[in-house]
Protein backbone atom coordinates (compact mmCIF):
# COMPACT_ATOMS: atom_id res chain seq x y z
CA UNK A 1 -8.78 -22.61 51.68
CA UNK A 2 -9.15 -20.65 48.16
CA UNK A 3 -12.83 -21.30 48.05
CA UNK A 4 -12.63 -22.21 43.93
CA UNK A 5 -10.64 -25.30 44.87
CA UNK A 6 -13.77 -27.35 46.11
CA UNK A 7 -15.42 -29.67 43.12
CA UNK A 8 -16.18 -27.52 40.21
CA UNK A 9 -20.08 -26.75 39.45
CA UNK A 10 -22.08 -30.07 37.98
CA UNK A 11 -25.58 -30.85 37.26
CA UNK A 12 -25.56 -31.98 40.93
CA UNK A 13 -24.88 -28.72 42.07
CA UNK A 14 -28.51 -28.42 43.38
CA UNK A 15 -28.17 -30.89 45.87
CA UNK A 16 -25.11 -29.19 46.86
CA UNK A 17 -25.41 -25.87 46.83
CA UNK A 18 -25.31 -23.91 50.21
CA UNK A 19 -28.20 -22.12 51.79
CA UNK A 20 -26.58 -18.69 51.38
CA UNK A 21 -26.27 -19.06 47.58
CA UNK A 22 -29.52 -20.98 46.99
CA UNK A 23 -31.30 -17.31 48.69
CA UNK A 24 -29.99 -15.66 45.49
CA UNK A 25 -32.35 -15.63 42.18
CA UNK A 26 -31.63 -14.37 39.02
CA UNK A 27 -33.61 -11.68 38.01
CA UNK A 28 -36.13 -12.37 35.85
CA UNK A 29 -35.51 -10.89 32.69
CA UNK A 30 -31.84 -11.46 32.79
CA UNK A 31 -31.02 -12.81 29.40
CA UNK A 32 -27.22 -14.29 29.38
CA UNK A 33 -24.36 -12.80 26.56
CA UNK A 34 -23.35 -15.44 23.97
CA UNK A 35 -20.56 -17.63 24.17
CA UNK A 36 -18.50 -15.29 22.21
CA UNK A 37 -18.36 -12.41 25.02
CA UNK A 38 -18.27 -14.87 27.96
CA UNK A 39 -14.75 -14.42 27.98
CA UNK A 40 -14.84 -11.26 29.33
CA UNK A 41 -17.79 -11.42 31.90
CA UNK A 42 -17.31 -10.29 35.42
CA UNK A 43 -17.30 -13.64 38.31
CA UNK A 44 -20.21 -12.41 39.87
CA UNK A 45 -22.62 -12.22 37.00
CA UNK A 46 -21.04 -16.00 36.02
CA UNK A 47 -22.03 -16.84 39.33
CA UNK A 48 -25.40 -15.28 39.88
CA UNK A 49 -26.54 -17.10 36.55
CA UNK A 50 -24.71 -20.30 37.37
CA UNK A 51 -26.08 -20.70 40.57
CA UNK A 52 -30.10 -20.28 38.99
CA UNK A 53 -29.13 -22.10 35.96
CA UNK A 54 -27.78 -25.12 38.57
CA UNK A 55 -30.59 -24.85 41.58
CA UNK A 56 -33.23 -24.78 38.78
CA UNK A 57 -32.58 -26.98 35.79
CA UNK A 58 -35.63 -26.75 34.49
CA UNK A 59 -35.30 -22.96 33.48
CA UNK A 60 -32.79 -24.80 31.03
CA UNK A 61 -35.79 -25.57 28.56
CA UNK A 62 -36.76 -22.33 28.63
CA UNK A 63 -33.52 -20.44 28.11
CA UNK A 64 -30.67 -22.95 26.42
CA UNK A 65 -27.90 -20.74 27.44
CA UNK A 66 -28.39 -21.35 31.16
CA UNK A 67 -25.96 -24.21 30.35
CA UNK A 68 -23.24 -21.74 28.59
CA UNK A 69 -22.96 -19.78 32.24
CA UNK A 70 -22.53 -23.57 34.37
CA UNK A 71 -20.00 -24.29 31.18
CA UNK A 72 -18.24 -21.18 31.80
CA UNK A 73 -18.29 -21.64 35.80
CA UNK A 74 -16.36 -25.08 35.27
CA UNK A 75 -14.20 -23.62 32.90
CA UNK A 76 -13.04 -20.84 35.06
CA UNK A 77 -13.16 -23.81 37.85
CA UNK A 78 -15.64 -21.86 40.20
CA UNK A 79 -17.24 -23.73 42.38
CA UNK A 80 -20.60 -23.77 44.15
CA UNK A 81 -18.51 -22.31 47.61
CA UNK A 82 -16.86 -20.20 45.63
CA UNK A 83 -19.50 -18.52 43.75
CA UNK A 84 -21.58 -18.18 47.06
CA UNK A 85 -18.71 -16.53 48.69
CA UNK A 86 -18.88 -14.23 45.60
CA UNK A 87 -22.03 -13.29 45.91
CA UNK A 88 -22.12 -12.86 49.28
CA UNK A 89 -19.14 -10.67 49.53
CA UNK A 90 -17.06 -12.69 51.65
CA UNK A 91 -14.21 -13.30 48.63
CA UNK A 92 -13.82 -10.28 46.05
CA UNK A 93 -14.69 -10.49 42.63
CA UNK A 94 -11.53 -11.88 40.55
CA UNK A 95 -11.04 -10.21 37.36
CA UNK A 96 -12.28 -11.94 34.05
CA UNK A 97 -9.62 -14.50 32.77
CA UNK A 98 -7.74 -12.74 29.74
CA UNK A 99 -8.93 -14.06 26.22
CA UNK A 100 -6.39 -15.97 24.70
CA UNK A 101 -4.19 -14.33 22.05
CA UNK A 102 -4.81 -15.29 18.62
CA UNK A 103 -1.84 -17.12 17.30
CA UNK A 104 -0.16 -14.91 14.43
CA UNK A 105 -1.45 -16.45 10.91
CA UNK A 106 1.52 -18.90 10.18
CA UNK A 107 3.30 -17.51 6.92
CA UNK A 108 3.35 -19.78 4.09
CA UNK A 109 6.53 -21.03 3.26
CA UNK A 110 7.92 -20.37 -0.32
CA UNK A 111 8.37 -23.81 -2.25
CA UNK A 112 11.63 -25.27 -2.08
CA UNK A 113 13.34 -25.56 -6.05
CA UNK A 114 12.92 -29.35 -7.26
CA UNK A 115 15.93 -30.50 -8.86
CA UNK A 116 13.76 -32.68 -11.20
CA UNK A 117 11.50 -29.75 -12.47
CA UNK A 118 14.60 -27.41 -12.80
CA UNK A 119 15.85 -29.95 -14.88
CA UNK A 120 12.56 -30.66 -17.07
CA UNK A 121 12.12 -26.97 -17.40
CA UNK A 122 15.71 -26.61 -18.69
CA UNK A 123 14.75 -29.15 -21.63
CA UNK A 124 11.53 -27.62 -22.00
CA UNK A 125 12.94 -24.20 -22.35
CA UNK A 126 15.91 -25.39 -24.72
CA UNK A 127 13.03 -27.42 -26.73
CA UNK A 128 11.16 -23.88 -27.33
CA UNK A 129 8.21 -24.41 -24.76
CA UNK A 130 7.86 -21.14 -22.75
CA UNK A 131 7.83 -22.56 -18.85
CA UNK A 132 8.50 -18.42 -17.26
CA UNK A 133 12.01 -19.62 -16.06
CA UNK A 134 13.70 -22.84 -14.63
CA UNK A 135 12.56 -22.11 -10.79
CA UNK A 136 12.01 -25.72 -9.99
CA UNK A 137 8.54 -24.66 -9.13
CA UNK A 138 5.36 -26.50 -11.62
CA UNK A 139 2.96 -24.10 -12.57
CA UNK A 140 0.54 -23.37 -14.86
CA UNK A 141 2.87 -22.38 -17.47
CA UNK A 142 5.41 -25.82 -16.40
CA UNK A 143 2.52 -27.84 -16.63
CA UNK A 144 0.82 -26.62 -19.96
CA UNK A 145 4.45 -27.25 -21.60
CA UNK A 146 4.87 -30.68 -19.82
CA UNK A 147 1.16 -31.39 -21.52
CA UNK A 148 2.16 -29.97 -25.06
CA UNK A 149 5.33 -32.17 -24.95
CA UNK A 150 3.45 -35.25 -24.15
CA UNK A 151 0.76 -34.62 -26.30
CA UNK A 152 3.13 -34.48 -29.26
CA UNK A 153 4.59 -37.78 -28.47
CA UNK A 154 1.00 -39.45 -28.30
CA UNK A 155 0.73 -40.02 -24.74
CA UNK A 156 -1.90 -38.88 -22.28
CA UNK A 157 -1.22 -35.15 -21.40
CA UNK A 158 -1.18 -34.76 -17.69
CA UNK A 159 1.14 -32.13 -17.16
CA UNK A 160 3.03 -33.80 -14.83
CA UNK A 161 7.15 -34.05 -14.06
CA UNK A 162 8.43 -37.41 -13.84
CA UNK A 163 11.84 -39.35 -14.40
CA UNK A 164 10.60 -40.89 -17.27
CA UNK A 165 9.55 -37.73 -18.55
CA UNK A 166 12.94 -36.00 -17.72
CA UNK A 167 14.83 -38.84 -20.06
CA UNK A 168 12.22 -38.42 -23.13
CA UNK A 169 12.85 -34.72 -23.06
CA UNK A 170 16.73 -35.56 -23.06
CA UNK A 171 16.23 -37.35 -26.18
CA UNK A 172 14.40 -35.03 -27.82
CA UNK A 173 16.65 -32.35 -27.04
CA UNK A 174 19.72 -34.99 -28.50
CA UNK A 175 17.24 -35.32 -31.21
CA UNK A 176 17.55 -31.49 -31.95
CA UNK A 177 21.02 -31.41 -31.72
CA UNK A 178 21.17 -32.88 -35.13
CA UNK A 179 18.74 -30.27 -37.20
CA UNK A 180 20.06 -26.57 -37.28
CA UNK A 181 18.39 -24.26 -34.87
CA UNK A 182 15.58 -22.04 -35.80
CA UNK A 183 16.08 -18.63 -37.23
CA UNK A 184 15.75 -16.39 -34.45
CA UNK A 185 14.79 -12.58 -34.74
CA UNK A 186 18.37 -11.54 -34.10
CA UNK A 187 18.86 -12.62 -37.55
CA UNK A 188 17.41 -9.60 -38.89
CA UNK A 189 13.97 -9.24 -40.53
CA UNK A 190 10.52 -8.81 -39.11
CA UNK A 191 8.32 -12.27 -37.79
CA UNK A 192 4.44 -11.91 -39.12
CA UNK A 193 2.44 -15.01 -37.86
CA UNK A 194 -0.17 -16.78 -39.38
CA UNK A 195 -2.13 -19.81 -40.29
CA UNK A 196 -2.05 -22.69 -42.44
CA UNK A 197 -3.16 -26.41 -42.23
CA UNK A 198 -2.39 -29.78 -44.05
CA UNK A 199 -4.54 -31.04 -46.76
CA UNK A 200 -1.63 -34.14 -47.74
CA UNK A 201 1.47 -35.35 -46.14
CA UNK A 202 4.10 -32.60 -46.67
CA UNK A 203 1.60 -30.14 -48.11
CA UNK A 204 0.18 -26.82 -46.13
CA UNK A 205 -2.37 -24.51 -47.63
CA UNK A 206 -2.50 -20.77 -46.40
CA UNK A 207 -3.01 -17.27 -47.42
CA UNK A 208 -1.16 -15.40 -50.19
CA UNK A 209 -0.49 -12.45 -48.07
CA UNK A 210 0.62 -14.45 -45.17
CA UNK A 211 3.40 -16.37 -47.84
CA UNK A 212 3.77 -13.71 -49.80
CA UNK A 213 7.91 -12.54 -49.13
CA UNK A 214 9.05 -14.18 -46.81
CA UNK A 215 12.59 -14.90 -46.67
CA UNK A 216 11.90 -17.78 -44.56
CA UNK A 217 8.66 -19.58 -42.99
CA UNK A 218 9.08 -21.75 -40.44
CA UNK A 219 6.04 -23.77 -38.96
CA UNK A 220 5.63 -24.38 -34.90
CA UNK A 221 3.22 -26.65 -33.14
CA UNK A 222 2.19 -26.36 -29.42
CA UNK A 223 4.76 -23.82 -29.38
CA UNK A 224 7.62 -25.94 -30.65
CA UNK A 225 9.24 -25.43 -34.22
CA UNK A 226 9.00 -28.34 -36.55
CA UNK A 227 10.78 -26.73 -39.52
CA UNK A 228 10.65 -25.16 -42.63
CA UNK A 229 8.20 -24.84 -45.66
CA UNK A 230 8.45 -23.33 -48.92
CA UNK A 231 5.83 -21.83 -51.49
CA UNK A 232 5.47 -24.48 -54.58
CA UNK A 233 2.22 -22.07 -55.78
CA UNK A 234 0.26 -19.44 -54.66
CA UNK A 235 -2.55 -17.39 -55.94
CA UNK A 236 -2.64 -13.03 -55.37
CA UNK A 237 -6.02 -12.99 -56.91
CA UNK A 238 -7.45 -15.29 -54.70
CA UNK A 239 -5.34 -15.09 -51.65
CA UNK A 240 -3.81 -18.76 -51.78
CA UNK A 241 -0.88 -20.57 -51.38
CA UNK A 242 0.41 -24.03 -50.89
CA UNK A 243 3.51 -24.89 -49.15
CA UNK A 244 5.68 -28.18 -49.10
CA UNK A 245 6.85 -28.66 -45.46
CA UNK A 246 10.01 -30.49 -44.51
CA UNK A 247 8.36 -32.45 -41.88
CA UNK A 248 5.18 -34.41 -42.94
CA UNK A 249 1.87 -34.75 -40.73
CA UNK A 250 0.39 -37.34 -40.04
CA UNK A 251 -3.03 -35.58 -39.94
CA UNK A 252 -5.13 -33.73 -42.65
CA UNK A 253 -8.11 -31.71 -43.75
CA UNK A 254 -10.63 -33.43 -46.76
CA UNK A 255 -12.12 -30.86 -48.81
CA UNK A 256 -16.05 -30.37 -49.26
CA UNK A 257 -16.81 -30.30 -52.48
CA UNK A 258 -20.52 -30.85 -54.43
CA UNK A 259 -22.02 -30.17 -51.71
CA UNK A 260 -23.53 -26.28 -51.57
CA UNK A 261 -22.93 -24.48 -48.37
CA UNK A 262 -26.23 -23.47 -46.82
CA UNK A 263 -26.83 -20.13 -44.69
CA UNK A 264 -26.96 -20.31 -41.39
CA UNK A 265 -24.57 -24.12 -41.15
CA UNK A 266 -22.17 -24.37 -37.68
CA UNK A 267 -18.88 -23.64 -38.63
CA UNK A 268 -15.67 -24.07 -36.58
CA UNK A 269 -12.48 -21.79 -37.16
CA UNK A 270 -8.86 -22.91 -35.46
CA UNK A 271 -5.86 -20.90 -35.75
CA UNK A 272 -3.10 -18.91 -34.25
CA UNK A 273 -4.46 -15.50 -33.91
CA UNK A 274 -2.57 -12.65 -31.36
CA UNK A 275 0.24 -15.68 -30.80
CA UNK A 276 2.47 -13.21 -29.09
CA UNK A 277 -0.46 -12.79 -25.81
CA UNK A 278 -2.66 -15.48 -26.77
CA UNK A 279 -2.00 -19.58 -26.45
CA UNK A 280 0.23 -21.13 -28.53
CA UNK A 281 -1.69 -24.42 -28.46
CA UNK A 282 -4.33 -22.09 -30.96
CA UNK A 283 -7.51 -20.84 -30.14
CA UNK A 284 -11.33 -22.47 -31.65
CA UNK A 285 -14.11 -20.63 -32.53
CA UNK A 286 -17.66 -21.64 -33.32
CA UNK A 287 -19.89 -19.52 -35.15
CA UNK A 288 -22.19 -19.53 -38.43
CA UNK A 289 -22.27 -19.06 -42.11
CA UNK A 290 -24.09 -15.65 -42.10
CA UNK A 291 -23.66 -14.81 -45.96
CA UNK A 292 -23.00 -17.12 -49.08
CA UNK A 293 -20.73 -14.67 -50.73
CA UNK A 294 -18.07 -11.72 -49.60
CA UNK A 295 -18.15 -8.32 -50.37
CA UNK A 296 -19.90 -6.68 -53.43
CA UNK A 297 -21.54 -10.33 -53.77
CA UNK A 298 -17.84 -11.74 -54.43
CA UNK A 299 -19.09 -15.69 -54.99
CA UNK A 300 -15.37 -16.82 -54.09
CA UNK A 301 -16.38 -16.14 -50.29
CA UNK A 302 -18.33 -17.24 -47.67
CA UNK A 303 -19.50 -14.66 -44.44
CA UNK A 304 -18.98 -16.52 -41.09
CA UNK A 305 -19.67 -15.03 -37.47
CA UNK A 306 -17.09 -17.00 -35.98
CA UNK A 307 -14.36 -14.73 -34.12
CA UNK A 308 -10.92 -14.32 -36.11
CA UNK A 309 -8.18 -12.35 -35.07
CA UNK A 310 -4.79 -11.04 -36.72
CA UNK A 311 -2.85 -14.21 -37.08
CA UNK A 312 -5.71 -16.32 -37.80
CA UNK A 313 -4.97 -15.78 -41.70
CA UNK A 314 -5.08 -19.25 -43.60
CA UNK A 315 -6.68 -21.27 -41.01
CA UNK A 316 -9.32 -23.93 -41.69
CA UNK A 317 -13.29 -23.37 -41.51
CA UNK A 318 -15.15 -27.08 -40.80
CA UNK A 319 -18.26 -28.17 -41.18
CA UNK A 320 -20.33 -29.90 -38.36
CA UNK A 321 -19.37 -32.93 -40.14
CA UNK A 322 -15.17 -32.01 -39.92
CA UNK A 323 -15.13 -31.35 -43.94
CA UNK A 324 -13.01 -28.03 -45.14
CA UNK A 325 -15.76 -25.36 -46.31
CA UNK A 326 -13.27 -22.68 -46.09
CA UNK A 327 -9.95 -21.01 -45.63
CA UNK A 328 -10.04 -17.37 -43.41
CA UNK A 329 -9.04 -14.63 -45.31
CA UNK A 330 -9.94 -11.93 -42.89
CA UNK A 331 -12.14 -9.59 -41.47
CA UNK A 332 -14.25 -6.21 -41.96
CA UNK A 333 -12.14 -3.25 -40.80
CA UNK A 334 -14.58 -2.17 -38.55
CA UNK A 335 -12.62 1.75 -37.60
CA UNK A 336 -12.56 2.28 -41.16
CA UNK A 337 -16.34 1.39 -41.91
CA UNK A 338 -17.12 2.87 -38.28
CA UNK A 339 -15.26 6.16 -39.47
CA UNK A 340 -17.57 5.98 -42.75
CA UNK A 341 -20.71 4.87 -41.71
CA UNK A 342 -20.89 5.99 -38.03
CA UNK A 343 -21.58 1.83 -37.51
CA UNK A 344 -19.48 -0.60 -35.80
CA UNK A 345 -19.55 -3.24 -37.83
CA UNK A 346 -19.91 -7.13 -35.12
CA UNK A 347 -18.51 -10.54 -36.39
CA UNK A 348 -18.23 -9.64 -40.37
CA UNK A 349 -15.37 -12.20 -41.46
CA UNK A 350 -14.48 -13.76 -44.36
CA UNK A 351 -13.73 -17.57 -45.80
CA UNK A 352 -12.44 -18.29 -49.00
CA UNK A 353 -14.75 -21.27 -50.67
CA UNK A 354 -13.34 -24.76 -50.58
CA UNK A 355 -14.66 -24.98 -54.33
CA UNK A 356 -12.20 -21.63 -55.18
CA UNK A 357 -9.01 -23.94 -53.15
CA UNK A 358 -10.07 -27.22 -55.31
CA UNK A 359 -9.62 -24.61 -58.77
CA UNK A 360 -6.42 -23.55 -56.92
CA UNK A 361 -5.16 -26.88 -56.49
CA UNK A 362 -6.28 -28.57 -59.63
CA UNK A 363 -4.58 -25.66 -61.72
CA UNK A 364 -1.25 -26.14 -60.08
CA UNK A 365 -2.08 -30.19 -59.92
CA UNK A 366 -1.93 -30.61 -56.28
CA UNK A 367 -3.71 -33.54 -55.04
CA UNK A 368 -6.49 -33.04 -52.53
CA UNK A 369 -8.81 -35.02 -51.41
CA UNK A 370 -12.83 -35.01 -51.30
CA UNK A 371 -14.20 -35.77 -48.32
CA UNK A 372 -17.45 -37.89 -47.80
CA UNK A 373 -20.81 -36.98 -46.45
CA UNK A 374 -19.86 -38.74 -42.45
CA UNK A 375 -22.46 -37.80 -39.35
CA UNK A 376 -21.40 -35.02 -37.66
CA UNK A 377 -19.47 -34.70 -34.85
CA UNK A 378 -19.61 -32.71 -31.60
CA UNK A 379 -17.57 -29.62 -31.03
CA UNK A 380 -15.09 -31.21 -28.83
CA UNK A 381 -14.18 -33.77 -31.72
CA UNK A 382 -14.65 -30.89 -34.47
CA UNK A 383 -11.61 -28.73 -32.51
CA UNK A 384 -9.55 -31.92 -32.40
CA UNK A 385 -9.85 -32.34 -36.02
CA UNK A 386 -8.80 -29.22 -36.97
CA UNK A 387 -6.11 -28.77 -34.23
CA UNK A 388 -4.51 -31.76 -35.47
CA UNK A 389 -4.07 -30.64 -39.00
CA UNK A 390 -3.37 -27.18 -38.41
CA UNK A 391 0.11 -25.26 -38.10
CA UNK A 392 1.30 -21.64 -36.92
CA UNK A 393 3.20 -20.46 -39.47
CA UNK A 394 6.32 -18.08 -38.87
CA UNK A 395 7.35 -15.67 -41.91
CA UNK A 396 10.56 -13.55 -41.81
CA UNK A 397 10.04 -10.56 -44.22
């Protein structure tokens, strides 16, 4: 009889084991491998170590991994006959079991298309959001359009696809179906984007040079166009123009005015700058008023550190307290003063005052309104402001 088949080694073995295998001591200094190469040690060392570990189980306080070798021993299903046999050379040595082969690392399947989010990206897509293709698949970019969409109908924007969701974006698109499409760049004509922001229902105040001939501007929010606007004044001298849009707003900016802009005041900037790589829900900016006039002292300007990019052009500067101090106008060209000066020139923008927009607007009486002296508010609330009342705006030139 196969020696191995009698009962398996226990913490009983020592009252079991046979006088040929309880003559056999382990040496001394043996010291057994870890768990993680017992896989591969020989029967008789398992044994030798086994049968000490089990004669003597006190040597298990002293050494803990006495009880890996009588683990492995059952494991292998040696038993206290067996091993003795071993050791005494009456049975030879079996070779190690072979360690188990690692499974291969399962391979991911790729999502299966959902007809639902191939159809929500289809409305999406036709609506003007940017979802990377109708693959059926929500992403980031599927998600961020779901949460634009349901922003601007005033609901809760979690980003996700739903029936209900499906049949307000089929009534939207219906909706469409009634207003001409937007110009498209096919139409001939170059697209410069910019910046403006509401200061009444139906009327958007931006740059001059971001108005100045266009053959069309268009205005988009979230990514989504909204419609047209036209120029009903604007300003060369002091970069300004005011626009009547087609569709009103039901959010705007109250001007500061009386109220002297001090040095050093948080400011926050919102606009659409780089729109082509950058979000088209805008980008915010927080920085300070570093100078209380522009260049060569000009008193129509305010210096702000707050980042602004190409395309942030006619966007809003507010006060910690959400009031308009300022409309960007631009920014240093830091090559050409690096070129002249050897200096890179860090953070020098510019705002136009909201005292130079009031003369602007009172000239071409436009009705603005003053805001009041409210506690401030926290940067969170501040971009929220501002994002509301703001607008990329599309020229064709």
């Amino acid at each position: 009889m196969d020696p191995r088949a009698a009962r398996p080694f226990g913490l009983a073995f020592a009252r079991t084991m046979v006088v040929a295998a309880m003559a056999i001591a382990a040496p001394a200094a043996f010291v057994p491998a870890d768990a993680s190469d017992m896989a591969t040690v020989p029967a008789r060392s398992i044994c030798r170590a086994a049968i000490s570990g089990a004669r003597n189980p006190a040597i298990w306080e002293q050494n803990k991994a006495y009880v890996d070798w009588v683990v492995e021993a059952q494991r292998r299903g040696y038993t206290p006959a067996f091993c003795a046999a071993v050791m005494d050379g009456v049975v030879a040595s079996p070779p190690p079991p072979a360690a188990a082969t690692a499974p291969a690392p399962a391979v991911a399947a790729a999502p299966q298309p959902d007809p639902l989010v191939v159809s929500i990206q289809t409305l999406l897509g036709r609506l003007g959001y940017d979802v990377g293709g109708a693959d059926g698949v929500v992403g980031p970019r599927t998600q961020a359009a779901i949460a634009a969409f349901q922003e601007r109908l005033g609901e809760h924007p979690n980003g996700r696809p739903s029936e209900v969701l499906r049949q307000r974006l089929q009534a939207a698109v219906a909706e469409r179906g009634n207003h001409p499409p937007p110009a498209t760049a096919a139409k001939g004509g170059r697209l410069w984007n910019g910046t403006g922001f509401f200061i009444g229902a139906d009327i958007v105040i931006t740059n001059h040079h971001v108005a100045d001939g266009c053959s069309e501007i268009r205005l988009r929010k979230h990514g989504v166009d909204t419609g047209t606007a036209k120029p009903i004044a604007t300003n060369r001298s002091d970069d300004l123009a005011a626009l009547k849009a087609d569709a009103p707003s039901d959010h705007h900016l109250k001007l500061r005015v009386g109220v002297p802009v001090k040095p050093a005041e948080l400011v926050l900037v919102f606009g659409y700058p780089l729109s082509s790589v950058l979000s088209s829900l805008g980008n915010t900016t927080l920085g300070n008023v570093t100078a209380l006039t522009g260049l060569q002292d000009d008193s129509r300007y305010i210096q702000i550190s707050a980042s602004v990019q190409a395309g942030n052009s006619g966007g809003p500067v507010l006060d910690e307290n959400g009031r308009l101090v300022g409309v960007i106008e631009g920014k240093l060209d830091a090559i050409r003063v690096a070129r002249a000066t050897g200096d890179i020139p860090q953070k020098v923008n510019f705002a136009i005052r909201s005292t130079t927009l009031a003369n602007f607007l009172e000239i071409n009486q436009i009705a603005y309104e003053i805001a009041a002296d409210t506690k401030p508010l926290s940067a969170t609330e501040l971009a929220q402001v501002a994002e509301a009342a703001s607008m990329q705006l599309q020229c064709r030139r």
